[in-house]
N, C-alpha and C. Protein backbone atom coordinates (compact mmCIF):
# COMPACT_ATOMS: atom_id res chain seq x y z
N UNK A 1 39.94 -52.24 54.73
CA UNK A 1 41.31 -51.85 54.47
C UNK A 1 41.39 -50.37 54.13
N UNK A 2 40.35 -49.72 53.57
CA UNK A 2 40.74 -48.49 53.04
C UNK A 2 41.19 -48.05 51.71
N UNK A 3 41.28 -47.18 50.94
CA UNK A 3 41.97 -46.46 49.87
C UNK A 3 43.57 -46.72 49.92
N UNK A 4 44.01 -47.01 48.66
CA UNK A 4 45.40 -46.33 48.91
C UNK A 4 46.09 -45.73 47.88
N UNK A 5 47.14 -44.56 48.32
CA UNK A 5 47.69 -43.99 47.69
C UNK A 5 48.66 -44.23 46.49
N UNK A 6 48.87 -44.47 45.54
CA UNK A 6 49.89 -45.06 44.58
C UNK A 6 50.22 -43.71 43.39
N UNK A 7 51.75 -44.54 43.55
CA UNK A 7 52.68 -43.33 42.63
C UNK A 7 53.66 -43.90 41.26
N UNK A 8 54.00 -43.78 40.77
CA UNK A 8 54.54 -44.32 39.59
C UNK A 8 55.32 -43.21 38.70
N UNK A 9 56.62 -43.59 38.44
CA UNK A 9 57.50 -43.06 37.56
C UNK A 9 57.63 -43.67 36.11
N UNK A 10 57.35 -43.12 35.31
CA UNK A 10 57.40 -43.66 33.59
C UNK A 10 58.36 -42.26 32.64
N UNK A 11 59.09 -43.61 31.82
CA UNK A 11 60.05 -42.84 30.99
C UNK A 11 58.73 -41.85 29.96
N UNK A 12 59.44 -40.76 29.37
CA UNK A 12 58.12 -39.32 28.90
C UNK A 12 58.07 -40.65 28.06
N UNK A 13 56.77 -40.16 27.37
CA UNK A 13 56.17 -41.11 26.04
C UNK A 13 55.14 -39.95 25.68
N UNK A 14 55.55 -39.48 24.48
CA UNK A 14 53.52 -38.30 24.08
C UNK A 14 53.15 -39.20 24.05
N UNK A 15 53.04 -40.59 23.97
CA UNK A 15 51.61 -41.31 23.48
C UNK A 15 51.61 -42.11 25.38
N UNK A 16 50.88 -40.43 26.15
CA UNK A 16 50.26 -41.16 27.40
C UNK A 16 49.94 -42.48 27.60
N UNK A 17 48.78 -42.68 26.79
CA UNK A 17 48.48 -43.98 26.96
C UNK A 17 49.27 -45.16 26.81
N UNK A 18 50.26 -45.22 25.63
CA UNK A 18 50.51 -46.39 25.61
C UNK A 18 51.93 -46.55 26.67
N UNK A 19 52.28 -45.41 27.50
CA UNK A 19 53.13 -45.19 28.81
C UNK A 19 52.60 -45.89 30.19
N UNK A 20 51.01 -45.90 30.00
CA UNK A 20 50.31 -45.86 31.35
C UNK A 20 50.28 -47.33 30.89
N UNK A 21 49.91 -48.50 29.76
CA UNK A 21 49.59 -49.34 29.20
C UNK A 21 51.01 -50.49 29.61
N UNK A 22 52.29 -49.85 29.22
CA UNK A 22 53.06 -50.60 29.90
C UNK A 22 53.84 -50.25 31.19
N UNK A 23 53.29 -49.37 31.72
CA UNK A 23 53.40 -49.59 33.18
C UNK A 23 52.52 -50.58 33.79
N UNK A 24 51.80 -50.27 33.75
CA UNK A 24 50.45 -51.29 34.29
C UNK A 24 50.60 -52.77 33.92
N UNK A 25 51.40 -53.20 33.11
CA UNK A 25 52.09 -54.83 32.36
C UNK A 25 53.11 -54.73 33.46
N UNK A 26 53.89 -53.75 33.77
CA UNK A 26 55.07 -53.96 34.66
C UNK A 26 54.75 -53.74 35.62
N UNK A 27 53.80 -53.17 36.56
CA UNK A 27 53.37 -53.47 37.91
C UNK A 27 52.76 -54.63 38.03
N UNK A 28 52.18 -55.19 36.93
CA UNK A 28 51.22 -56.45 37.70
C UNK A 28 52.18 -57.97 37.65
N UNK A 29 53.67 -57.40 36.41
CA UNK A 29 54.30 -58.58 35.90
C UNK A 29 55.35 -58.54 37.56
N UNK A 30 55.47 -57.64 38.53
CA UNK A 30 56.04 -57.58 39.54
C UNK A 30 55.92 -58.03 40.85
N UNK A 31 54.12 -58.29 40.43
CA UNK A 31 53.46 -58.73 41.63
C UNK A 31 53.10 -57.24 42.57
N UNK A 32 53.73 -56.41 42.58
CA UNK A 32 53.58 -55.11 43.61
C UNK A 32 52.14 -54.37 43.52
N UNK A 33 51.01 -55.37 43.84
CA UNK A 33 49.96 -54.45 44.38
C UNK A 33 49.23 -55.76 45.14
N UNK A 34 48.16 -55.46 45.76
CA UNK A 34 47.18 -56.11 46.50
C UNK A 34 46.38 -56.95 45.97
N UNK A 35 46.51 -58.13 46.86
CA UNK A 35 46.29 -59.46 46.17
C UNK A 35 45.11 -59.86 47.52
N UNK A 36 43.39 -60.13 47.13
CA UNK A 36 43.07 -60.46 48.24
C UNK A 36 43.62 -62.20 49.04
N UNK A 37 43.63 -62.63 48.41
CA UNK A 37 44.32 -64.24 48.65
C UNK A 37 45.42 -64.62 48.27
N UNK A 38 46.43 -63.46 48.82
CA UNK A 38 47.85 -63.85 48.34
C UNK A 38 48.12 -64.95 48.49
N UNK A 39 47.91 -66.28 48.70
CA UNK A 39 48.51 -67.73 49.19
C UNK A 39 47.81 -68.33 47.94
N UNK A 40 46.95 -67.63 47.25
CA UNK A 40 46.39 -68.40 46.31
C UNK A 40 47.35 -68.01 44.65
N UNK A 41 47.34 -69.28 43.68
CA UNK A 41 47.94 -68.81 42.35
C UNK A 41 48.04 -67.54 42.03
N UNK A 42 49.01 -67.11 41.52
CA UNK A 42 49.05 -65.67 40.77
C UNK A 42 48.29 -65.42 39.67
N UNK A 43 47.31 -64.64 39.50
CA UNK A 43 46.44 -64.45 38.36
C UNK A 43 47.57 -64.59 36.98
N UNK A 44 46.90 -64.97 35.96
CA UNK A 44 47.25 -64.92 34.57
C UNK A 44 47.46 -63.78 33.69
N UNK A 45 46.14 -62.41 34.25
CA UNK A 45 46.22 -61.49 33.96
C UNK A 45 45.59 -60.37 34.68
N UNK A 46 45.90 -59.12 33.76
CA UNK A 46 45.44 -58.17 34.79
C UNK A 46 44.29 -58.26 35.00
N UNK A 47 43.18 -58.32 34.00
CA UNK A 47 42.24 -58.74 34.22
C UNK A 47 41.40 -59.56 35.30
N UNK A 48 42.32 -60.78 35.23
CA UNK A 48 41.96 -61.71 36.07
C UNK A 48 42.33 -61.21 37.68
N UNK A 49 43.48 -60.57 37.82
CA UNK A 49 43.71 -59.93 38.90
C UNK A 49 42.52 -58.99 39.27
N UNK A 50 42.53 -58.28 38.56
CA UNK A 50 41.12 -57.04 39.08
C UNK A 50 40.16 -58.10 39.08
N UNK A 51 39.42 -59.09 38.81
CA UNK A 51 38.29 -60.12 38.83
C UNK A 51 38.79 -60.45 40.57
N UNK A 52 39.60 -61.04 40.14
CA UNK A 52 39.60 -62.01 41.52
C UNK A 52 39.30 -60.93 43.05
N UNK A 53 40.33 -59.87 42.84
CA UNK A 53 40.11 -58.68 43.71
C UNK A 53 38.97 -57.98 43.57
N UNK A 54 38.12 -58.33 43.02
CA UNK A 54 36.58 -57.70 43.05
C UNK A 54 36.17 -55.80 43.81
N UNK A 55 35.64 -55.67 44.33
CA UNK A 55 35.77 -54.43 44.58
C UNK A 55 36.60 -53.71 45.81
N UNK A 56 37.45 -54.77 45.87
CA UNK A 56 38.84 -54.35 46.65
C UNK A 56 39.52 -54.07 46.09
N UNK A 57 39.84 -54.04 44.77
CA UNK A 57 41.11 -53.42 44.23
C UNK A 57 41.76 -54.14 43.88
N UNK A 58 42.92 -53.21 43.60
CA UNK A 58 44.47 -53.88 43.18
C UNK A 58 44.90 -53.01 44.51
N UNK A 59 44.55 -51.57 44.37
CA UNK A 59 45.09 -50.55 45.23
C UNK A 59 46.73 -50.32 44.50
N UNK A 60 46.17 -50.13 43.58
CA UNK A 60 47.42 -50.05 42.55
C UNK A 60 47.10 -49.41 40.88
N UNK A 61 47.84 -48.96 40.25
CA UNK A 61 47.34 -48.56 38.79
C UNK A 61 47.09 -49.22 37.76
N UNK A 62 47.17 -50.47 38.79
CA UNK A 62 46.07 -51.60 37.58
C UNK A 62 44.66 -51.11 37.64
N UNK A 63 44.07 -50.22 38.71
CA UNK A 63 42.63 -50.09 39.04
C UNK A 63 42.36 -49.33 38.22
N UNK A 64 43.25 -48.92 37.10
CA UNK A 64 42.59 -47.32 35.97
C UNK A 64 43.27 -47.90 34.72
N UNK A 65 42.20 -47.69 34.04
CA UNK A 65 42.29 -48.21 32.88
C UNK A 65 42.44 -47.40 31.41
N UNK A 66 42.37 -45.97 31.21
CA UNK A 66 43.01 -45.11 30.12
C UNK A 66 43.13 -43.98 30.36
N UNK A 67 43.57 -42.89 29.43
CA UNK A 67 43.73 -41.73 29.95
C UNK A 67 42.44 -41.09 29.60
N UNK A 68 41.86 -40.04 30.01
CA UNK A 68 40.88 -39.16 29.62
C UNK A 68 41.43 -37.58 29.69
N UNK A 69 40.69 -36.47 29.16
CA UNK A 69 40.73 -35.38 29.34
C UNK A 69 40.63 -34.52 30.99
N UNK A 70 40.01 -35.89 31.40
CA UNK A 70 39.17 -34.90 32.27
C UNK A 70 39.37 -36.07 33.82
N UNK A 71 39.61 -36.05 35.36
CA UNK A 71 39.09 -36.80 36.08
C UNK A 71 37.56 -37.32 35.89
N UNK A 72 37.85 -38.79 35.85
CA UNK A 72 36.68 -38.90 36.06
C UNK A 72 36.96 -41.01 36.51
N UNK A 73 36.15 -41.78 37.20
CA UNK A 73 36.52 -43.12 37.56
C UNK A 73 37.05 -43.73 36.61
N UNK A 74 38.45 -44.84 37.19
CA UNK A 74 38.55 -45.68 35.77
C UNK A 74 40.13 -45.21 35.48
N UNK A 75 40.31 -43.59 34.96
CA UNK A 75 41.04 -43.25 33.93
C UNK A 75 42.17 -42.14 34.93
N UNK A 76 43.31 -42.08 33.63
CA UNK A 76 44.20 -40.76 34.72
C UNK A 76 44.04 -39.76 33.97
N UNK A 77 43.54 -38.56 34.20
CA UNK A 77 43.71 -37.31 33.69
C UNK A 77 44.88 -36.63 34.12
N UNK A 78 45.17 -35.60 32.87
CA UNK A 78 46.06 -34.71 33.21
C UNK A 78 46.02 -33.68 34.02
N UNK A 79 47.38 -33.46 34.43
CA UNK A 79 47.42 -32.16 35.74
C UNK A 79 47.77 -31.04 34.71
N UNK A 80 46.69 -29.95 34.71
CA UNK A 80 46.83 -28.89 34.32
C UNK A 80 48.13 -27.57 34.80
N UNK A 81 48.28 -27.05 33.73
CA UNK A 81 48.92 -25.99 33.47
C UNK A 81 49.13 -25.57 35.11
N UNK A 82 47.87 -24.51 35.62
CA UNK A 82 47.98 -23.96 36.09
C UNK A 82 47.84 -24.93 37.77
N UNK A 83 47.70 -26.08 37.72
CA UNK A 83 47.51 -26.59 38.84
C UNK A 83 48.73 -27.63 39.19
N UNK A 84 50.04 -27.52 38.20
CA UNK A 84 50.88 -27.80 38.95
C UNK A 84 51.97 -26.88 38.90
N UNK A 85 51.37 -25.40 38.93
CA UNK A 85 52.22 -24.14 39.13
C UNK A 85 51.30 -23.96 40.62
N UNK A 86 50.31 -24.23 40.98
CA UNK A 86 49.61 -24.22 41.87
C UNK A 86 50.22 -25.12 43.13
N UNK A 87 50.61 -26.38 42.62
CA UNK A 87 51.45 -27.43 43.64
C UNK A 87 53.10 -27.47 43.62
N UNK A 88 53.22 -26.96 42.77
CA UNK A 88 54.73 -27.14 42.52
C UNK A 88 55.49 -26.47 42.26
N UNK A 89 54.95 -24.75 41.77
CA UNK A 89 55.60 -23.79 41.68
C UNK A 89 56.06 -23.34 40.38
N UNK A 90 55.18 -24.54 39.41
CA UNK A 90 56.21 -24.27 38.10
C UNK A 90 55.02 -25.00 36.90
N UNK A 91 55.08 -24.76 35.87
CA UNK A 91 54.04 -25.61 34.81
C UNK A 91 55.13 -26.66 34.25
N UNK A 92 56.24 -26.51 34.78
CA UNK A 92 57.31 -27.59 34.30
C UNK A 92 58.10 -28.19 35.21
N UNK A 93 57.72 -28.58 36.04
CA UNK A 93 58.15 -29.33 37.14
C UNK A 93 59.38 -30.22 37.18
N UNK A 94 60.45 -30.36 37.85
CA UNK A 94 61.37 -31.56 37.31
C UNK A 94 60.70 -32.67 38.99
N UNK A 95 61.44 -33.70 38.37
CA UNK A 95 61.41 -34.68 39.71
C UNK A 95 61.34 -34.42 40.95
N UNK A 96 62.80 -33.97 40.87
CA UNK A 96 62.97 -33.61 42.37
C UNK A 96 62.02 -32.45 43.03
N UNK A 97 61.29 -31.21 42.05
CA UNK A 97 60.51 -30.37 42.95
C UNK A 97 58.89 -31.45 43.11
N UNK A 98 58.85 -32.39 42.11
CA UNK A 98 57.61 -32.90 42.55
C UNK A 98 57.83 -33.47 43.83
N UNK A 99 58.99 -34.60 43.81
CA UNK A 99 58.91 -35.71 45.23
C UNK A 99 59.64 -35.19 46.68
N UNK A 100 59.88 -33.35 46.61
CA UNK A 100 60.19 -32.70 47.46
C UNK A 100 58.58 -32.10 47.86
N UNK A 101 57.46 -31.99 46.96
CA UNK A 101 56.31 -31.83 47.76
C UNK A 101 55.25 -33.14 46.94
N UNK A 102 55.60 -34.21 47.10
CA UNK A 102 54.46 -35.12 47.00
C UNK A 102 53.41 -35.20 47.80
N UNK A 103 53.57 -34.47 48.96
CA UNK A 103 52.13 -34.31 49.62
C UNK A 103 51.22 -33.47 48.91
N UNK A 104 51.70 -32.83 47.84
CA UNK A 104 50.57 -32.01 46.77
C UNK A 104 49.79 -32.64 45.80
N UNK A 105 50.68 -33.90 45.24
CA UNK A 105 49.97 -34.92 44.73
C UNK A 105 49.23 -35.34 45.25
N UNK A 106 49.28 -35.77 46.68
CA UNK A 106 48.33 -36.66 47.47
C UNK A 106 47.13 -36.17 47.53
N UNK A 107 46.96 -34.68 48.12
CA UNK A 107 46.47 -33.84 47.88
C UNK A 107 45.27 -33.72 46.54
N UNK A 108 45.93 -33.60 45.71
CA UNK A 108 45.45 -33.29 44.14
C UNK A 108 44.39 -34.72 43.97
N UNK A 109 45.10 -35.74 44.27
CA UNK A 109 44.02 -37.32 44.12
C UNK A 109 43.09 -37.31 44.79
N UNK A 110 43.51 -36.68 46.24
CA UNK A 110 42.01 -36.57 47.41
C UNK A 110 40.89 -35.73 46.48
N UNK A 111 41.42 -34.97 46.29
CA UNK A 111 39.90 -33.66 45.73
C UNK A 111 39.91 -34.22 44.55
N UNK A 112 40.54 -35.03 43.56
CA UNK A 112 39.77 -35.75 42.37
C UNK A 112 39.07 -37.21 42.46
N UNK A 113 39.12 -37.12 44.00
CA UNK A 113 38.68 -38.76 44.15
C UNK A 113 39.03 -39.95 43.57
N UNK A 114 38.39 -40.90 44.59
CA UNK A 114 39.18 -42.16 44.58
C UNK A 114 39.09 -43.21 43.09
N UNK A 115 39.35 -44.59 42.80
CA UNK A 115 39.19 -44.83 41.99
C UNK A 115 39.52 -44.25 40.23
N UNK A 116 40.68 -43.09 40.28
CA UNK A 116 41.34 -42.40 39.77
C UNK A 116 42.38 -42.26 39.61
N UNK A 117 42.88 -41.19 38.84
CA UNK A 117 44.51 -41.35 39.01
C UNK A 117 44.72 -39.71 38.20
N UNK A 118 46.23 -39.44 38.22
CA UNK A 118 46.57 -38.31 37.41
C UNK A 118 47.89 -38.73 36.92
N UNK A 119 48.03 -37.70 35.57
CA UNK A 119 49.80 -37.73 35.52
C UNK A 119 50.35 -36.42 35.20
N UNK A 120 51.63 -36.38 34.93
CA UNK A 120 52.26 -34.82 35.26
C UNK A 120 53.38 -35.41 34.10
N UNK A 121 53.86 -34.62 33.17
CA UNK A 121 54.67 -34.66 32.55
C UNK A 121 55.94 -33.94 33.17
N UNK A 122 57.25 -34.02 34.06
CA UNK A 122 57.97 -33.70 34.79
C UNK A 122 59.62 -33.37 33.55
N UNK A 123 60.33 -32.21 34.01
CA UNK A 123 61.44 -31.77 32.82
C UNK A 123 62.27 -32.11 33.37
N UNK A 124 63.65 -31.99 32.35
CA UNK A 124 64.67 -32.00 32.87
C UNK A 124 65.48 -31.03 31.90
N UNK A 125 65.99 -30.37 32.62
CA UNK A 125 67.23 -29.15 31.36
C UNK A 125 65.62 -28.37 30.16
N UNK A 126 64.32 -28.30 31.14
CA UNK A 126 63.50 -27.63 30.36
C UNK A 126 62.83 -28.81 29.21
N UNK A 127 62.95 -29.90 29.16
CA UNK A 127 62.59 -31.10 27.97
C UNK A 127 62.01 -32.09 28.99
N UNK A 128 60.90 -32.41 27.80
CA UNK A 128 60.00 -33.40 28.73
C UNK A 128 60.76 -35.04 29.15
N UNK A 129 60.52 -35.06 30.23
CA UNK A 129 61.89 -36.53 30.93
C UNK A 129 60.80 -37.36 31.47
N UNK A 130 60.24 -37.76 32.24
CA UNK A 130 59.88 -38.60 32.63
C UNK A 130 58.11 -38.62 32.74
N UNK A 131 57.10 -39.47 32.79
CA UNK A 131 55.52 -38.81 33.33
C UNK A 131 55.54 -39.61 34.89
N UNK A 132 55.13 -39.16 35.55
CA UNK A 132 54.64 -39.24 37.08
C UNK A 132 52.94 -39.37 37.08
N UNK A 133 52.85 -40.44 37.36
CA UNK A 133 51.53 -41.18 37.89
C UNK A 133 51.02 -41.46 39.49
N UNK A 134 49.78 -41.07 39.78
CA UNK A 134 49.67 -40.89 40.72
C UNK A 134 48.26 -40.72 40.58
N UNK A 135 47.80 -41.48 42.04
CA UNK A 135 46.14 -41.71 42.42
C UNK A 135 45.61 -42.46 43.63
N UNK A 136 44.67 -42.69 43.51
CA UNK A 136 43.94 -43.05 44.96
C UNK A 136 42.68 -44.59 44.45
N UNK A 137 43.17 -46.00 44.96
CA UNK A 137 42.20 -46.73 45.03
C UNK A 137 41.98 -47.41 45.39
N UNK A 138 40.94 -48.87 45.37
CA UNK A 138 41.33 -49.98 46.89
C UNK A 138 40.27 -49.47 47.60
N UNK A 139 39.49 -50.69 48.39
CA UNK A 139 38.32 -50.52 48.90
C UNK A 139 38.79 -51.62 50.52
């Protein structure tokens, strides 16, 4: 099947993690990621979902599991200062200039590799509004 690309919008939260924590409850409580035996019961949990999908994935941001400082498997790191003035033109990005070049995101996940993820804290009127999630996984 391949890698795949996944994106996600979350209301701002400073406490990253516990933003990425219930997103990841609300993507899997939605059903919206990759199921290898969709005809079979719906897992119980995320857990059990990533079990059953073994090293296929979710192909979804159930496949990352906290934030870190830094890319690295597993976790979403943050998009630096200067690297989404680098993609986006700005260290404060609103929505619309991110999902007017989301091919920079795509971008940004390729060269941090797969099994990963990032997020971007995105403004609005200059104040932090929403975090934007985004990564690459799925085998």
């Amino acid at each position: 099947m391949g890698a795949s690309v996944w994106r996600y919008w979350a209301p701002f939260d400073d406490d990253v993690a516990s933003a990425l924590g219930t997103l990841r409850e609300e993507v899997f409580r939605s059903g919206a990621y990759y199921r290898v035996n969709p005809g079979d019961p719906p897992p119980g949990s995320i857990g059990q979902a990533l079990e059953l999908n073994g090293e296929s994935g979710t192909h979804s941001i159930l496949d990352v599991f906290s934030v870190s400082p830094y890319p690295q498997l597993g976790t979403v790191a943050p998009v630096s200062p200067d690297e989404s003035t680098r993609l986006f033109g700005t260290d404060r990005p609103t929505r619309e200039q991110v999902e007017a070049n989301v091919s920079a995101s795509d971008a940004l996940s390729a060269s941090r590799g797969p099994w990963s993820g990032s997020y971007l804290v995105t403004f609005e009127e200059g104040t932090p509004h929403e975090l934007f999630f985004f990564g690459i996984s799925g085998d």
